[in-house]
N, C-alpha and C. Protein backbone atom coordinates (compact mmCIF):
# COMPACT_ATOMS: atom_id res chain seq x y z
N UNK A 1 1.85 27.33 7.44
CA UNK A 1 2.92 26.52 7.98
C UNK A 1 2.31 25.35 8.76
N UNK A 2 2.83 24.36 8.82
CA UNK A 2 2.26 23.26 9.34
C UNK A 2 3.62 23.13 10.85
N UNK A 3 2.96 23.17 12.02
CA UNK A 3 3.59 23.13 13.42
C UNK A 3 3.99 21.91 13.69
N UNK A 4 4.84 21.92 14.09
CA UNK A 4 5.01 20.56 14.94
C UNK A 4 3.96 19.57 15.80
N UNK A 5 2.62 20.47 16.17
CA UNK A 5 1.81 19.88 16.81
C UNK A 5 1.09 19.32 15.71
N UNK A 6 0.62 20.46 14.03
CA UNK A 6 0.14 19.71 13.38
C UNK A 6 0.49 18.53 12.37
N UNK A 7 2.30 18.51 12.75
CA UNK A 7 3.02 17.01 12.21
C UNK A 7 2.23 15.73 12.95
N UNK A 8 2.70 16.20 14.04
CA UNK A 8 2.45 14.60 15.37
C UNK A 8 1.56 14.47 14.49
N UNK A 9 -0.02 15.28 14.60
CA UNK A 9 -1.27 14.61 14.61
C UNK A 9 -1.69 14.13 13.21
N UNK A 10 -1.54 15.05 12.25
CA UNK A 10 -1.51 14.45 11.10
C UNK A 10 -0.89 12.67 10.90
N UNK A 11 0.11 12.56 11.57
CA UNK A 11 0.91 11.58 10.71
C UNK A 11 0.36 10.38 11.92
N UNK A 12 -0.66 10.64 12.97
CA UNK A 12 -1.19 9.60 14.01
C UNK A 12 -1.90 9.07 13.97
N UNK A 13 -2.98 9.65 12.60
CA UNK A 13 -4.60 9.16 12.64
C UNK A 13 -4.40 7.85 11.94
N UNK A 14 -5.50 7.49 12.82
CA UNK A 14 -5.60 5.73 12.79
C UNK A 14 -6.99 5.48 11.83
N UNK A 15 -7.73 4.14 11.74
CA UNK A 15 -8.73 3.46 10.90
C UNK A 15 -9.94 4.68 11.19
N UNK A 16 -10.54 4.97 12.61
CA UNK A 16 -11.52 5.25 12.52
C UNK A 16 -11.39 7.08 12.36
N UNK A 17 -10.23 7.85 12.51
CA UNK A 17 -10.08 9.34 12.40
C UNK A 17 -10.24 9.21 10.66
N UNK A 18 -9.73 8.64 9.81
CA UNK A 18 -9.47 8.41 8.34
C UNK A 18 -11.16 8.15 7.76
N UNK A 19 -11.23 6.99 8.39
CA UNK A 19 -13.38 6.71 8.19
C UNK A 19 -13.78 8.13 8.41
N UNK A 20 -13.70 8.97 9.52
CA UNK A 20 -14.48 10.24 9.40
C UNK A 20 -13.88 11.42 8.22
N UNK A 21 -12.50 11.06 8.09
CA UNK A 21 -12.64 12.51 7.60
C UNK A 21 -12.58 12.26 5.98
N UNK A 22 -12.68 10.51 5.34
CA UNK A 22 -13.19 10.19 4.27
C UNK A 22 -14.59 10.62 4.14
N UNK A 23 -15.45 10.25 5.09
CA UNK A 23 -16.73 10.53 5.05
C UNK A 23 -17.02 12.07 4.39
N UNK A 24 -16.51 13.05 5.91
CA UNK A 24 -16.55 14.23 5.54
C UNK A 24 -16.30 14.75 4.69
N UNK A 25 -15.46 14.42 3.46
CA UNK A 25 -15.32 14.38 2.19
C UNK A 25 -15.80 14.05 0.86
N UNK A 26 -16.52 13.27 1.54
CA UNK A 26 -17.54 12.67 0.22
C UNK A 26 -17.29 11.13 0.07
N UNK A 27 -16.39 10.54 0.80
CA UNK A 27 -15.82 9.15 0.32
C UNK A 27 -16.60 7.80 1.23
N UNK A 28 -17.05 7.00 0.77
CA UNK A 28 -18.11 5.84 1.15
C UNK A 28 -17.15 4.89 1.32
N UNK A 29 -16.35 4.60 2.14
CA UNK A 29 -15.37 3.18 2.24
C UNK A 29 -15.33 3.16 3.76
N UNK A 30 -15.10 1.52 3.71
CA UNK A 30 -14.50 1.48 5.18
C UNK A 30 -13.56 0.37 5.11
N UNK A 31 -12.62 1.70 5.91
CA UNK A 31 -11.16 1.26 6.29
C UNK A 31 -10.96 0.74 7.53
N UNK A 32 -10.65 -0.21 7.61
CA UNK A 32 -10.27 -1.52 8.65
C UNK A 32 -8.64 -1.15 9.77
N UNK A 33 -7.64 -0.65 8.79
CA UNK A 33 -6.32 -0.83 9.59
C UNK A 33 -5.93 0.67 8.46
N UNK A 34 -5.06 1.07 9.06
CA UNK A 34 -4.54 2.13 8.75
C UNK A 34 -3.05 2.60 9.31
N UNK A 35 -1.98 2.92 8.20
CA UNK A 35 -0.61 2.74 8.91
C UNK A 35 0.28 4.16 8.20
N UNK A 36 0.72 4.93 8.71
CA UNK A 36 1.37 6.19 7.99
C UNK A 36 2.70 5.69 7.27
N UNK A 37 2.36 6.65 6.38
CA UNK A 37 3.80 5.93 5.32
C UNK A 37 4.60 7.51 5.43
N UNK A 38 4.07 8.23 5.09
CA UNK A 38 4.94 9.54 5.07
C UNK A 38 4.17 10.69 4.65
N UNK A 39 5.06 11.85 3.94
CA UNK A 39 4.71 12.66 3.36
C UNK A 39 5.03 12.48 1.95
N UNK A 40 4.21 13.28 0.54
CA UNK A 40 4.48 13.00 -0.52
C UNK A 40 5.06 14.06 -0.58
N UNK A 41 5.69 14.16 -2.04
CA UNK A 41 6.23 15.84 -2.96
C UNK A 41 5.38 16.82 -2.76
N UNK A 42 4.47 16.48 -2.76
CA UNK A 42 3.07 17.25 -2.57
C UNK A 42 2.81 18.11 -0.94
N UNK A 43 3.20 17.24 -0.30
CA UNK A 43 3.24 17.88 1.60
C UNK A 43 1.93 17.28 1.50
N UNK A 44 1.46 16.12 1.07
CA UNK A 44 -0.07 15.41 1.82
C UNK A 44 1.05 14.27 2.70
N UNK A 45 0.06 14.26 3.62
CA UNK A 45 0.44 13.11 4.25
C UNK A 45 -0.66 11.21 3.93
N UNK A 46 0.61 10.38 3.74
CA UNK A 46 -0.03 9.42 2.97
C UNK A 46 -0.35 8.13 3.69
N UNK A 47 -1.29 7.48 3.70
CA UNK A 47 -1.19 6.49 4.72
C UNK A 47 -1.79 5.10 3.65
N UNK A 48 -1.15 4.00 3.64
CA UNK A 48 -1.49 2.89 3.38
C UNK A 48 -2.84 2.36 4.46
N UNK A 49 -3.81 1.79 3.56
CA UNK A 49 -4.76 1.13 4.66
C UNK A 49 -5.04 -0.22 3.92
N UNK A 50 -6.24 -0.83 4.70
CA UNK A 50 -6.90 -2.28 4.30
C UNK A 50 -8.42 -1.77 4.18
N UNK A 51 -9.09 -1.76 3.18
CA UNK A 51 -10.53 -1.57 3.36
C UNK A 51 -11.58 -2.93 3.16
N UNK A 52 -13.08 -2.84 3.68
CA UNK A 52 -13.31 -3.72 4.30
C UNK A 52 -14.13 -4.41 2.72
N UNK A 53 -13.99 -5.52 2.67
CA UNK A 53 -14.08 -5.88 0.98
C UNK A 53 -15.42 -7.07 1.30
N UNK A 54 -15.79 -7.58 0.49
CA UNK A 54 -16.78 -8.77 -0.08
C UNK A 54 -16.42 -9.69 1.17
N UNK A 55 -17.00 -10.65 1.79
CA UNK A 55 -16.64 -11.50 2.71
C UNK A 55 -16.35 -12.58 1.75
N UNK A 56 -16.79 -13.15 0.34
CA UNK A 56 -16.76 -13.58 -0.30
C UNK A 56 -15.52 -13.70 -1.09
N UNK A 57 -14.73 -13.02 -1.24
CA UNK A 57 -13.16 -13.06 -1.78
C UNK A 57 -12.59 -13.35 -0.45
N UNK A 58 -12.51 -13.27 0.91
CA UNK A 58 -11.42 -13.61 1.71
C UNK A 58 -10.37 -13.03 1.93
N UNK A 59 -10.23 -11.78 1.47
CA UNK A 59 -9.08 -10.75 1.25
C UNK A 59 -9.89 -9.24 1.87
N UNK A 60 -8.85 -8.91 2.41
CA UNK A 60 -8.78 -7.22 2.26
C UNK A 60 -8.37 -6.46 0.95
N UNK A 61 -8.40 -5.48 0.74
CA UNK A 61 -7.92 -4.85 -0.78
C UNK A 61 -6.83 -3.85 0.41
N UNK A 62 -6.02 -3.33 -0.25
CA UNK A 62 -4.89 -2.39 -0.01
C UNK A 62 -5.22 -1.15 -0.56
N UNK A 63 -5.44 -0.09 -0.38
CA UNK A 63 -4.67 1.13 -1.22
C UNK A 63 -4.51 2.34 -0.33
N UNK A 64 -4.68 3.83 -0.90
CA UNK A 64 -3.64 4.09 0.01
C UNK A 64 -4.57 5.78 0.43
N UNK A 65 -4.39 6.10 1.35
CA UNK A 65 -5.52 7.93 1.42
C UNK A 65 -4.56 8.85 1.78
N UNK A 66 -4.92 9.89 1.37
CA UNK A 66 -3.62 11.04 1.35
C UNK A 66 -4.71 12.35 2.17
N UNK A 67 -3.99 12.70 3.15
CA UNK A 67 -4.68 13.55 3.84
C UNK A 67 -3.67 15.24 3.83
N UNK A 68 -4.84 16.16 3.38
CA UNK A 68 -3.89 17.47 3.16
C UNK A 68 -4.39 18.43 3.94
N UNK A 69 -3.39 19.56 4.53
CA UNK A 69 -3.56 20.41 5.55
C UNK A 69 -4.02 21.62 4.92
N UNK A 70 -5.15 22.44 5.35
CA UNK A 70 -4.97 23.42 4.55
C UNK A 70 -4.61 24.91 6.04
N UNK A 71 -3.43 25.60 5.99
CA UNK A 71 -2.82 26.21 7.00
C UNK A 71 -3.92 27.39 6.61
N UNK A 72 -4.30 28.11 5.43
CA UNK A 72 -5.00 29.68 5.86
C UNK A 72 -6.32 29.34 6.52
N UNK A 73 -7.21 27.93 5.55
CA UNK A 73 -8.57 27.73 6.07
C UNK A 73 -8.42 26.83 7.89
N UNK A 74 -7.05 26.40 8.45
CA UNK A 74 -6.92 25.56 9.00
C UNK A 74 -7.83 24.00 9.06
N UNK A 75 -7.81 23.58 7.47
CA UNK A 75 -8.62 22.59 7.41
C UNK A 75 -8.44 21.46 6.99
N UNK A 76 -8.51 19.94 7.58
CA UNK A 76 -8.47 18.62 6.92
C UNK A 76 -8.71 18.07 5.53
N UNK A 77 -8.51 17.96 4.84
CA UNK A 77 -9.47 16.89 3.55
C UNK A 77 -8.73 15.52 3.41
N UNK A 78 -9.77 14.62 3.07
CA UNK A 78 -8.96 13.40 2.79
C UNK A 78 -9.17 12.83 1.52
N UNK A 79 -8.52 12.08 0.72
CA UNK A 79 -8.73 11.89 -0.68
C UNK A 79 -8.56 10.13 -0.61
N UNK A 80 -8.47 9.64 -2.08
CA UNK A 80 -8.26 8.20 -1.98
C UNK A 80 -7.22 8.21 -3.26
């Protein structure tokens, strides 16, 4: 079951909680801004970000990391 305490926090993490727990996952990006969009069908919680791109294009890229709870292992993962 996912608590009310682990709603708040899930749905709070910002640029640099997302950088770690991409890392901890295996994922090599860095995310700049980070904004919660919701939950999917799935029960991940999904967050739109900006990751940090070429200085050479002048743009950020958009897409989006989905972070899932796991309640028996009580454990984070984050995906892209």
């Amino acid at each position: 079951m996912i608590t009310a305490e682990h709603l708040k926090n899930l749905s709070s993490y910002g640029a640099r909680d997302l950088n770690r727990m991409l890392s901890i996952s295996g994922h090599r990006v860095k995310i700049k801004t980070a904004k919660f969009l919701g939950l999917t069908n799935g029960g991940q919680f999904c967050y739109t970000v900006t990751v940090a791109d070429d200085p050479d294009l002048g743009r950020l890229p958009q897409g989006k990391v989905f972070l899932s709870y796991d309640a028996e292992t009580d454990s984070i993962t984050a995906d892209i």
